[in-house]
Protein backbone atom coordinates (compact mmCIF):
# COMPACT_ATOMS: atom_id res chain seq x y z
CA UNK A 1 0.00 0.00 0.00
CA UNK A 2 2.77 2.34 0.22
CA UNK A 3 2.51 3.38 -3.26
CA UNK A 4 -0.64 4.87 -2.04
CA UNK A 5 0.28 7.16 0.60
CA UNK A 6 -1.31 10.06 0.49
CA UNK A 7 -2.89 9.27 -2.50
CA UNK A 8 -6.90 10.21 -2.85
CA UNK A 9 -9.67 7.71 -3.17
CA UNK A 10 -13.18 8.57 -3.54
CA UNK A 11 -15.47 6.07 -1.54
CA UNK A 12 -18.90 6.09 -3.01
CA UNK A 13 -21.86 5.01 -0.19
CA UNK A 14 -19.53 5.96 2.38
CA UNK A 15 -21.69 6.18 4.82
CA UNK A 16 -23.38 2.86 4.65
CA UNK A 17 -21.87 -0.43 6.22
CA UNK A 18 -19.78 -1.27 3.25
CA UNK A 19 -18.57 2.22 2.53
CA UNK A 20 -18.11 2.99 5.76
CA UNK A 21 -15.80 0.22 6.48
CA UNK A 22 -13.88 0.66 3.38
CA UNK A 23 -13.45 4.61 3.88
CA UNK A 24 -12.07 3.77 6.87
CA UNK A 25 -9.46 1.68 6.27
CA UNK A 26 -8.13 3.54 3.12
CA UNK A 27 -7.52 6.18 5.72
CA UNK A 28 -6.11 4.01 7.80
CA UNK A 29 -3.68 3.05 5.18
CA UNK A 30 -2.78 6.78 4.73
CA UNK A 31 -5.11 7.66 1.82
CA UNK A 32 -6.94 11.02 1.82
CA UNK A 33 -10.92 9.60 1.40
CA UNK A 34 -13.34 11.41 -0.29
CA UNK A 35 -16.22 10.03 1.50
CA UNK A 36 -19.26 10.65 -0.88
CA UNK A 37 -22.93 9.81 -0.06
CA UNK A 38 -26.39 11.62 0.31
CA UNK A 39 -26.71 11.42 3.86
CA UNK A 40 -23.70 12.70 5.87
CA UNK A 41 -25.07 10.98 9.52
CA UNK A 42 -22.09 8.71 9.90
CA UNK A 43 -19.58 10.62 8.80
CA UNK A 44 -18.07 11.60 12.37
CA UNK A 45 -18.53 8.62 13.21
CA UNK A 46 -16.46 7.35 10.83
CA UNK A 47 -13.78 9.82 11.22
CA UNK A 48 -13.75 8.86 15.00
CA UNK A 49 -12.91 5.25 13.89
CA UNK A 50 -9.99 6.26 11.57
CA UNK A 51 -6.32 5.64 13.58
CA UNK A 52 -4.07 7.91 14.22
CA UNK A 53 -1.19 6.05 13.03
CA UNK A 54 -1.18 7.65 9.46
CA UNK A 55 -1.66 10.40 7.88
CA UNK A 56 -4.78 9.70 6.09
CA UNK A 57 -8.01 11.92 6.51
CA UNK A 58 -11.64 11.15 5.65
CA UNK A 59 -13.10 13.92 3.89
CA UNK A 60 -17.00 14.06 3.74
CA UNK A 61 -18.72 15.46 0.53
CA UNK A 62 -22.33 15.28 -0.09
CA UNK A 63 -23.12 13.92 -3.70
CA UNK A 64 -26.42 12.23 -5.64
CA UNK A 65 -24.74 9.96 -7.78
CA UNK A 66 -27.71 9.66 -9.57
CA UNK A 67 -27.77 13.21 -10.48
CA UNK A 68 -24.99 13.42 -13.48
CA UNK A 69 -24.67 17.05 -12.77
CA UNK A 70 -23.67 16.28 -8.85
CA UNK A 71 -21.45 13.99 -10.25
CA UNK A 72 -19.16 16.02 -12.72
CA UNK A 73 -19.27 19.00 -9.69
CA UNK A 74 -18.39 16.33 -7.56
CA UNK A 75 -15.10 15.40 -9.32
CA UNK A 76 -14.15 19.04 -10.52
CA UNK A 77 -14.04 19.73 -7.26
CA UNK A 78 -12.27 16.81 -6.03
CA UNK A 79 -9.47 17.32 -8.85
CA UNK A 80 -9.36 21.25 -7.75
CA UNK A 81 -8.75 20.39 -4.55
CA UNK A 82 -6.73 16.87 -4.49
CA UNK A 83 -5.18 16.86 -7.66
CA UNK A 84 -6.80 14.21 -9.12
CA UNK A 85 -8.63 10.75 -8.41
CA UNK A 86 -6.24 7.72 -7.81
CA UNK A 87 -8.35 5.28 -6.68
CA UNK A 88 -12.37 5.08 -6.98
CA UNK A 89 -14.43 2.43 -5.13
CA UNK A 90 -17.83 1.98 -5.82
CA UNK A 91 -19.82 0.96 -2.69
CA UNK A 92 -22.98 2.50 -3.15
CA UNK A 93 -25.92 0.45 -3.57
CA UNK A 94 -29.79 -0.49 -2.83
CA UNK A 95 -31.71 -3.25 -2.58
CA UNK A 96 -35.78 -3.28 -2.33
CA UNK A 97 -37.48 -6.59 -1.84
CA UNK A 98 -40.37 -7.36 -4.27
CA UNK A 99 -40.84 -9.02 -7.37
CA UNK A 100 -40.81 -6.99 -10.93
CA UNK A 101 -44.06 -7.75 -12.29
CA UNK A 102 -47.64 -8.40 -10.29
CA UNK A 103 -47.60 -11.65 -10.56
CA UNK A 104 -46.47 -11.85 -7.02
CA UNK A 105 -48.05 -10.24 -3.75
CA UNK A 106 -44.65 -7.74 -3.21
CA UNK A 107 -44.48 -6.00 -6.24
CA UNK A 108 -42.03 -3.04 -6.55
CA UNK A 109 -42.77 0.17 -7.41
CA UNK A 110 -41.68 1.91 -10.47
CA UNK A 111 -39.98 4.45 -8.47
CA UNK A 112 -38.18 1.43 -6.53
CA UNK A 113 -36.54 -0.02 -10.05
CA UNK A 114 -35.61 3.21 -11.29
CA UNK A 115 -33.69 3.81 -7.94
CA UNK A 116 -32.22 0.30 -7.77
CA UNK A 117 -30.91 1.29 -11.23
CA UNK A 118 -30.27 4.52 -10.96
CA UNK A 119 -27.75 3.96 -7.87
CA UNK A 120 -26.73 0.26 -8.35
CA UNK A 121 -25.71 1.03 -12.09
CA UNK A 122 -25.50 4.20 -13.90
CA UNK A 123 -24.36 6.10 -10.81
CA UNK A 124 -21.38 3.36 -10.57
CA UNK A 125 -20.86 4.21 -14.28
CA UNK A 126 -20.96 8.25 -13.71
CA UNK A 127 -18.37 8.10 -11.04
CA UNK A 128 -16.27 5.82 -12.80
CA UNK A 129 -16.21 7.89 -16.13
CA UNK A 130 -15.42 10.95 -14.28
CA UNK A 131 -12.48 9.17 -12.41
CA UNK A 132 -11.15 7.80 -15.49
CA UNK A 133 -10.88 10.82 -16.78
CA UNK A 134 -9.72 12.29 -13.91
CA UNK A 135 -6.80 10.12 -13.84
CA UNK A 136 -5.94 10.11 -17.64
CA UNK A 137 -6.08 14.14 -17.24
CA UNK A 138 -3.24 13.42 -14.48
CA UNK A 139 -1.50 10.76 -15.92
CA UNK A 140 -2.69 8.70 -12.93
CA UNK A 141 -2.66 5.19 -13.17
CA UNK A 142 -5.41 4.28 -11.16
CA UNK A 143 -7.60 1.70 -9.60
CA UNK A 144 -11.69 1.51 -10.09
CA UNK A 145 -12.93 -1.10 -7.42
CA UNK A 146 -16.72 -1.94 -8.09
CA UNK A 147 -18.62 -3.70 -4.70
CA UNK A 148 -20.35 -6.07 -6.85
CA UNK A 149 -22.09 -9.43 -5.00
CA UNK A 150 -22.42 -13.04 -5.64
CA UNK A 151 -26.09 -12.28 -6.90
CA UNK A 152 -24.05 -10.52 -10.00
CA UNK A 153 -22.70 -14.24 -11.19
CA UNK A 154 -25.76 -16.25 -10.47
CA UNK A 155 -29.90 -15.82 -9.92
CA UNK A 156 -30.55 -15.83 -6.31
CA UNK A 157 -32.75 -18.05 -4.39
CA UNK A 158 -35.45 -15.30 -3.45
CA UNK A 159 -37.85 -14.53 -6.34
CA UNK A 160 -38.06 -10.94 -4.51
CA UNK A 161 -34.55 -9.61 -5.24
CA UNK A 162 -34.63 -9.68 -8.80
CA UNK A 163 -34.08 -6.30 -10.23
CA UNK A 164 -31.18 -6.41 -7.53
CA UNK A 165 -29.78 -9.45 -8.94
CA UNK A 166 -30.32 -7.53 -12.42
CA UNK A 167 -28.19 -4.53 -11.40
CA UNK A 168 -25.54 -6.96 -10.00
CA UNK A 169 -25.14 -8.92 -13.14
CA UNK A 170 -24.51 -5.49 -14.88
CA UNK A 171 -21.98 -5.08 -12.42
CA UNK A 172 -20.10 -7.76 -13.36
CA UNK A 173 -20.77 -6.93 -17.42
CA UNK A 174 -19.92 -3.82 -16.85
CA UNK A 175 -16.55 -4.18 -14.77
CA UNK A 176 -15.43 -6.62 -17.78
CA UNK A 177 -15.88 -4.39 -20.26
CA UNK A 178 -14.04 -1.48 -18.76
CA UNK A 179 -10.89 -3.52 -17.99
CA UNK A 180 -11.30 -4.45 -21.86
CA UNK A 181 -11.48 -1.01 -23.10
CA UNK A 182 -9.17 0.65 -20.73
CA UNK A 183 -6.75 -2.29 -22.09
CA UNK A 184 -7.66 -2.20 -26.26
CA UNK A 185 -6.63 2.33 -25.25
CA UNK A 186 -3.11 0.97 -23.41
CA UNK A 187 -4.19 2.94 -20.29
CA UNK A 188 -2.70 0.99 -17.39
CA UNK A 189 -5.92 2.22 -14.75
CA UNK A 190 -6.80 -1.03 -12.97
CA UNK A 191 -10.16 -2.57 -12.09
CA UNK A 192 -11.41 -4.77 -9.65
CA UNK A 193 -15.49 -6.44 -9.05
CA UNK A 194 -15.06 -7.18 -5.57
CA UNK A 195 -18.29 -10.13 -4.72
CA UNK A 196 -19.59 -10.39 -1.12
CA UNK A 197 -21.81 -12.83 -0.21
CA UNK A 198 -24.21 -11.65 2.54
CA UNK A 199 -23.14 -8.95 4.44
CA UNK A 200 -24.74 -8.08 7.75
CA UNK A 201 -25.62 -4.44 7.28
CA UNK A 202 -28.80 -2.81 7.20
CA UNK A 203 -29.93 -3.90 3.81
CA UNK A 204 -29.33 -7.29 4.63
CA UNK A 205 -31.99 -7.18 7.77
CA UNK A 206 -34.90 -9.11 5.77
CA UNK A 207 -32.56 -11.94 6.54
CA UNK A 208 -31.75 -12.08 9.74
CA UNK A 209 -34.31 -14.40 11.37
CA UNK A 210 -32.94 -17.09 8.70
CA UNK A 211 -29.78 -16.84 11.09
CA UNK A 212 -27.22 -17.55 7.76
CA UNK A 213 -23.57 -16.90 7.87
CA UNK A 214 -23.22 -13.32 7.11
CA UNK A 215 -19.93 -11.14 6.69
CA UNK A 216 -19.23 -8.05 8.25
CA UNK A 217 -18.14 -5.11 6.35
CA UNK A 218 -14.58 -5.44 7.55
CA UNK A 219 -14.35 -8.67 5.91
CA UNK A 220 -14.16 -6.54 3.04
CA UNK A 221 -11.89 -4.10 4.12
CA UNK A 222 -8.71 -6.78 3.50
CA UNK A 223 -10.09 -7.72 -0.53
CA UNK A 224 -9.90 -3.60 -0.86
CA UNK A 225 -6.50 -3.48 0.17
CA UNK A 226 -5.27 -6.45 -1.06
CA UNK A 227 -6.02 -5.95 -4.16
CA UNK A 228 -4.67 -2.22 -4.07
CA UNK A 229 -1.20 -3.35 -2.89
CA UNK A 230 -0.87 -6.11 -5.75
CA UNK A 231 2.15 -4.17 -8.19
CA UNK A 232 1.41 -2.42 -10.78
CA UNK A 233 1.95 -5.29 -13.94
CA UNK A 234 -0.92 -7.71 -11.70
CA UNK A 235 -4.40 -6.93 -11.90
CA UNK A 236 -6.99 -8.56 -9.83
CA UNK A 237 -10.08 -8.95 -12.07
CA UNK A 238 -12.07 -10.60 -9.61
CA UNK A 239 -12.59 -11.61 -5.94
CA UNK A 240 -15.67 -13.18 -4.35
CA UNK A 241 -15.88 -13.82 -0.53
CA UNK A 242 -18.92 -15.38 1.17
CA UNK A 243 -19.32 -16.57 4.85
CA UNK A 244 -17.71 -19.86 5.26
CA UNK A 245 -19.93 -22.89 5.70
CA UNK A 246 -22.51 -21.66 2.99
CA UNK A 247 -22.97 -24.34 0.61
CA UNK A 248 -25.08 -27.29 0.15
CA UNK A 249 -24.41 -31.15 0.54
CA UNK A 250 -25.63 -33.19 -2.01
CA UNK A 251 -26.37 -36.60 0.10
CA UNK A 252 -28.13 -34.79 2.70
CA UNK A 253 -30.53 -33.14 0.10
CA UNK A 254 -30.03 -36.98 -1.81
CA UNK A 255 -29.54 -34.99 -5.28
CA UNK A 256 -28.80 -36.81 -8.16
CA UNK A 257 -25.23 -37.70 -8.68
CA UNK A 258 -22.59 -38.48 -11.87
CA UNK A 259 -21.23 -42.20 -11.68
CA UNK A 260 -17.07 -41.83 -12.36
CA UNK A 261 -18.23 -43.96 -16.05
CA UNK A 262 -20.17 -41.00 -16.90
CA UNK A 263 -17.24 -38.60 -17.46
CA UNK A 264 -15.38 -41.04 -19.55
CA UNK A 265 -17.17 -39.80 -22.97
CA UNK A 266 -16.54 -36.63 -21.99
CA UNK A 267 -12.83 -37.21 -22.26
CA UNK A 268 -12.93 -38.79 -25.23
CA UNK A 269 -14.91 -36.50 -26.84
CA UNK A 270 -12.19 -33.98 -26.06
CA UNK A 271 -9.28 -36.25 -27.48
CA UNK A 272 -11.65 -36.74 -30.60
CA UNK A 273 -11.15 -32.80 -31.73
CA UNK A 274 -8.71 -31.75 -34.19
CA UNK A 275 -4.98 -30.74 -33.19
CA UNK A 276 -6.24 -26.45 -33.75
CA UNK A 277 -9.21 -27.20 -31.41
CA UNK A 278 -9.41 -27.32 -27.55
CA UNK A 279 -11.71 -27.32 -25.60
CA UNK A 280 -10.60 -25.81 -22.30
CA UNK A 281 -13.30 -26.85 -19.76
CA UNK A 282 -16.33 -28.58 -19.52
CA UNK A 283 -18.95 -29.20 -16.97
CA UNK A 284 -20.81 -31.82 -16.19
CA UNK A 285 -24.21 -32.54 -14.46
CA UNK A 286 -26.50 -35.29 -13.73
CA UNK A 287 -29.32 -34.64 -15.56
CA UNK A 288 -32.25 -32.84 -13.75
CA UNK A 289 -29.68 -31.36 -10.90
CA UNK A 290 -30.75 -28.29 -9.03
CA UNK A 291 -29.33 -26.56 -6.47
CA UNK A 292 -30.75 -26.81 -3.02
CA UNK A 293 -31.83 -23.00 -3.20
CA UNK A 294 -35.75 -23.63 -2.21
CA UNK A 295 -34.61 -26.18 0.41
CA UNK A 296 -31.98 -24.49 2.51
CA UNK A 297 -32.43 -20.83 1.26
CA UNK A 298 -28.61 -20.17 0.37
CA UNK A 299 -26.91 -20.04 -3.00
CA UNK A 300 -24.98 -23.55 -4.20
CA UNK A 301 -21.92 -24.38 -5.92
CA UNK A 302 -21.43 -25.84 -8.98
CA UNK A 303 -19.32 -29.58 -9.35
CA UNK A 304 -16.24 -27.65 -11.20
CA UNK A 305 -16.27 -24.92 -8.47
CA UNK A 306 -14.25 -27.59 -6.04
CA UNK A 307 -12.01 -28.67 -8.73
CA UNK A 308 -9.53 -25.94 -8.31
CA UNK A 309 -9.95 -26.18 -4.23
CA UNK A 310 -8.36 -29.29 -4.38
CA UNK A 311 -5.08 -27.82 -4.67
CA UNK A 312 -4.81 -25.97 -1.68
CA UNK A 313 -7.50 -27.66 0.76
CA UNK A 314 -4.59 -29.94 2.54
CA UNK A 315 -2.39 -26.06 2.83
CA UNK A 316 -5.18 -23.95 3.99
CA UNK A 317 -5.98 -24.11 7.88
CA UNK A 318 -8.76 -25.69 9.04
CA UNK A 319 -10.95 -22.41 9.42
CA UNK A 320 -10.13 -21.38 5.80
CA UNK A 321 -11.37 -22.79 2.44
CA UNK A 322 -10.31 -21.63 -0.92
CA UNK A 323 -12.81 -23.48 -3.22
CA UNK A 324 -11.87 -22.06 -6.44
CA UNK A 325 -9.08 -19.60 -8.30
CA UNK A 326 -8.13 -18.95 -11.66
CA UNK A 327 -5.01 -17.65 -12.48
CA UNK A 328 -4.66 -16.59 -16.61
CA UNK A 329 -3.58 -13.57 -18.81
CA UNK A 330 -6.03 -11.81 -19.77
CA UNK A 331 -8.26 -13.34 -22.84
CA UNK A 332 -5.39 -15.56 -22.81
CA UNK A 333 -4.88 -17.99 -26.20
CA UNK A 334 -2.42 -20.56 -26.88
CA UNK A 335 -0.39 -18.20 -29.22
CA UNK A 336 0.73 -15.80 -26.29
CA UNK A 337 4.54 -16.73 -26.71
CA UNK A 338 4.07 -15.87 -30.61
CA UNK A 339 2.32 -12.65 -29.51
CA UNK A 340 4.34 -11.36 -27.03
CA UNK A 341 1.50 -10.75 -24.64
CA UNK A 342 2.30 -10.08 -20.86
CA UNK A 343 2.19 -12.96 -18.74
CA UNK A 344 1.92 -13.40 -15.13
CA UNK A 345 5.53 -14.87 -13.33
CA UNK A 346 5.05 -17.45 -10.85
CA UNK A 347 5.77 -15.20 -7.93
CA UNK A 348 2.80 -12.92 -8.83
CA UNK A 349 0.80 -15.83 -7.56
CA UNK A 350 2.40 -15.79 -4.44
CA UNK A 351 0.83 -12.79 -2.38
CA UNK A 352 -2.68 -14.14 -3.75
CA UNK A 353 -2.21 -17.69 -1.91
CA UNK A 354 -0.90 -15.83 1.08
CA UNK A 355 -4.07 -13.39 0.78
CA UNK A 356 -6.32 -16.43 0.88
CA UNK A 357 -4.65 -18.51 3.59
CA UNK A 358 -4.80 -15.06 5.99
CA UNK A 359 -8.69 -14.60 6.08
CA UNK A 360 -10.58 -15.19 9.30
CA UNK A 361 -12.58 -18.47 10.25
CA UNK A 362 -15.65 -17.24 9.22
CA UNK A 363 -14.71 -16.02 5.79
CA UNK A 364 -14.06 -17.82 2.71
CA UNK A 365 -12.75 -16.87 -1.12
CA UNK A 366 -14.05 -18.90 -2.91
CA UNK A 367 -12.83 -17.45 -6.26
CA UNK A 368 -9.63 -14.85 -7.45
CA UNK A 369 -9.23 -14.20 -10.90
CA UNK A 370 -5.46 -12.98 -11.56
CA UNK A 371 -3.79 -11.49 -14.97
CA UNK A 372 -1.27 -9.84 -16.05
CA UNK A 373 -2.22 -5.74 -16.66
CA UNK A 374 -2.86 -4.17 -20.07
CA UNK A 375 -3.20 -7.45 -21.69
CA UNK A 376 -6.01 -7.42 -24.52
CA UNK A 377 -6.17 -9.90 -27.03
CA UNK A 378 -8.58 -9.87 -30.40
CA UNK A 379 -8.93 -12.77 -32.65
CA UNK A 380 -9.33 -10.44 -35.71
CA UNK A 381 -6.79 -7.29 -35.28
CA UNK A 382 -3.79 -10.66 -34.43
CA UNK A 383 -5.05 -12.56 -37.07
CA UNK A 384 -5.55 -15.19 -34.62
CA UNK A 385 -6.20 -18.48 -35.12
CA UNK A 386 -10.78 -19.04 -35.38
CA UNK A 387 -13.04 -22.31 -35.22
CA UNK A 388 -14.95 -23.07 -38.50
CA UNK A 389 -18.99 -22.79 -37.51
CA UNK A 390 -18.41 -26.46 -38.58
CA UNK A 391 -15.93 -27.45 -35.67
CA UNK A 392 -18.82 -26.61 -32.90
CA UNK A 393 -20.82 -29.41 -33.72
CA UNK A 394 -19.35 -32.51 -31.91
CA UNK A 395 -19.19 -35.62 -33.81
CA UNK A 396 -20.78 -37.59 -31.09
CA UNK A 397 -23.81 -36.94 -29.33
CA UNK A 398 -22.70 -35.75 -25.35
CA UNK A 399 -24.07 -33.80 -22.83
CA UNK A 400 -22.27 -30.83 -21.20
């Protein structure tokens, strides 16, 4: 983090649970915090909890995110003053319980979608816009940190959080994209979808006679500043952390199983392609598998999510859990030695297996998505290599 010092984040939602936490420990860390949100309550709060071990400050700044002309004030004035944005993190966000259409008896409003929109998405993309350019103005090369949430990768259990799930998934689309485009421009800003499970903070409260594992918003605090203090050729893509101890068992629930036999035409189905075809993963189910959502009320895992946990379950202490992480260069192909295209080391692996072994009992990452910065591959600028609509069509019949 010392690259950071006295650098200036802007914090959006600082003043909820999330934000709050997050705002905090930036300053901890020395970081001046431009702590941005429509109600100010919290803030001396907040600046009570920061340490006085650093130099950072927590500075509070009333802003609709929402409103694009609050935004662009917002970050003139934070340039005037600060001289520039280095780092932007993207906390704000809503969540109203209902279902989209009337088919249900909860039914949002049309005021209620607009707003879970309106803050959950386009505000992220305002702010982020304006501290993109912000930091290209400075030559800054910066970090955008988007709170996303494991309802952004899959469709939740509860048919009343919908339009939140929605937002979420844009999240994710979103976060993707600008790490593509900030990479096809060779700007070397950083970004970062950061995926909580539940969190116990006021939005979560609908939940809490379920008793489920729940974070706290200081479990969050460490993914923030992990993934700040990776160097600058490593960019975290992705990190998703959920309460440990959140996942179904398939005997108790007796849920339909694959026999070992069943993956062996899957292999050779595999070895069947043709030498300048590969198919890099494939999943399989028994047939009519669902997850134990409507049972137990909590999200499930898919079979290739433990795959990868494998290799670090006998490492990891008994109160931590790494189920799954990906390590690749970014749209990676098999003709990155012939392009030249940055590559992770081994090393850059290193503080990521350290990060996950150092979480608390009651938190586990279950996924961290590592590659190396700036890298942006496309099939038709490199002349790269491209299946024949011909070569998708198996030559056997299989399920996947």
């Amino acid at each position: 983090m010392e690259r950071w010092a006295s650098a200036t984040a802007v914090v959006t939602g600082a003043t909820g649970g999330v934000g709050g936490a997050v705002s905090v420990a930036l300053a901890n860390a020395g970081m001046t915090v431009i702590a941005l949100d429509v109600n100010l309550d919290r803030i001396q709060e907040l600046q009570c909890l920061r340490q006085d071990v650093s130099n950072g400050r927590i500075i509070a700044k009333r802003c609709d995110i929402t409103s694009p002309e609050d935004v662009s004030e917002t970050f003139k004035w934070v340039c005037e003053e600060f001289g520039g944005v280095h780092v932007l993190v993207n906390c704000a966000g809503v969540l109203y319980q209902g279902q989209i259409t009337d088919v249900g008896s909860n039914t949002l409003s049309d005021n209620q979608i607009i707003k879970t929109v309106d803050v959950n998405v386009t505000g992220m993309i305002l702010c982020t816009r304006h501290a993109v350019a912000a930091m290209k103005v400075h030559g800054i090369d910066g970090h955008i940190i988007n709170i996303n949430s494991i309802a952004g990768h899959y469709i939740p259990w509860a048919d009343n959080m919908n339009v939140y799930a929605t937002t979420k998934h844009a999240v994710t689309a979103f976060t993707a994209s600008l790490n593509t485009e900030l990479a096809a421009f060779q700007h070397k800003i950083k970004t970062t979808s950061i995926s909580p499970g539940l969190v116990s903070t006021p939005m979560a409260d609908y939940v809490k006679h379920m008793n489920m594992p729940a974070l706290q918003p200081s479990d969050l605090t460490d993914a923030v500043l992990y993934v700040l203090s990776t160097p600058p050729h490593v960019n975290v893509s992705h990190v998703t952390r959920v309460a440990h101890d959140t996942c179904c068992c398939n005997n108790q629930l007796n849920m339909p199983a694959l026999q070992p036999s069943d993956l062996t035409d899957a292999v050779l189905y595999v070895l069947s392609t043709p030498p300048h075809v590969n198919v890099s993963h494939v999943t399989r189910v028994a047939h009519d598998t669902c997850c134990c959502n409507n049972q137990l009320n909590m999200p499930a895992l898919q079979p290739s999510d433990l795959t990868d946990a494998v290799l670090y379950v006998l490492s990891t202490p008994p109160h931590v859990n790494v189920s799954h992480v990906t390590r690749v260069a970014h749209d990676t192909c098999c003709c990155n030695n012939q392009l030249n295209m940055p590559a992770l080391q081994p090393s850059d692996l290193t503080d990521a297996v350290l990060y996950v072994l150092s979480t608390p009992p009651h938190v586990n990452v279950s996924h961290v998505t590592r590659v190396a910065h700036d890298t942006c591959c496309c099939n038709n600028q490199l002349n790269m290599p491209a299946l024949q609509p011909s070569m998708c069509c198996p030559r056997r019949r299989t399920s996947m």
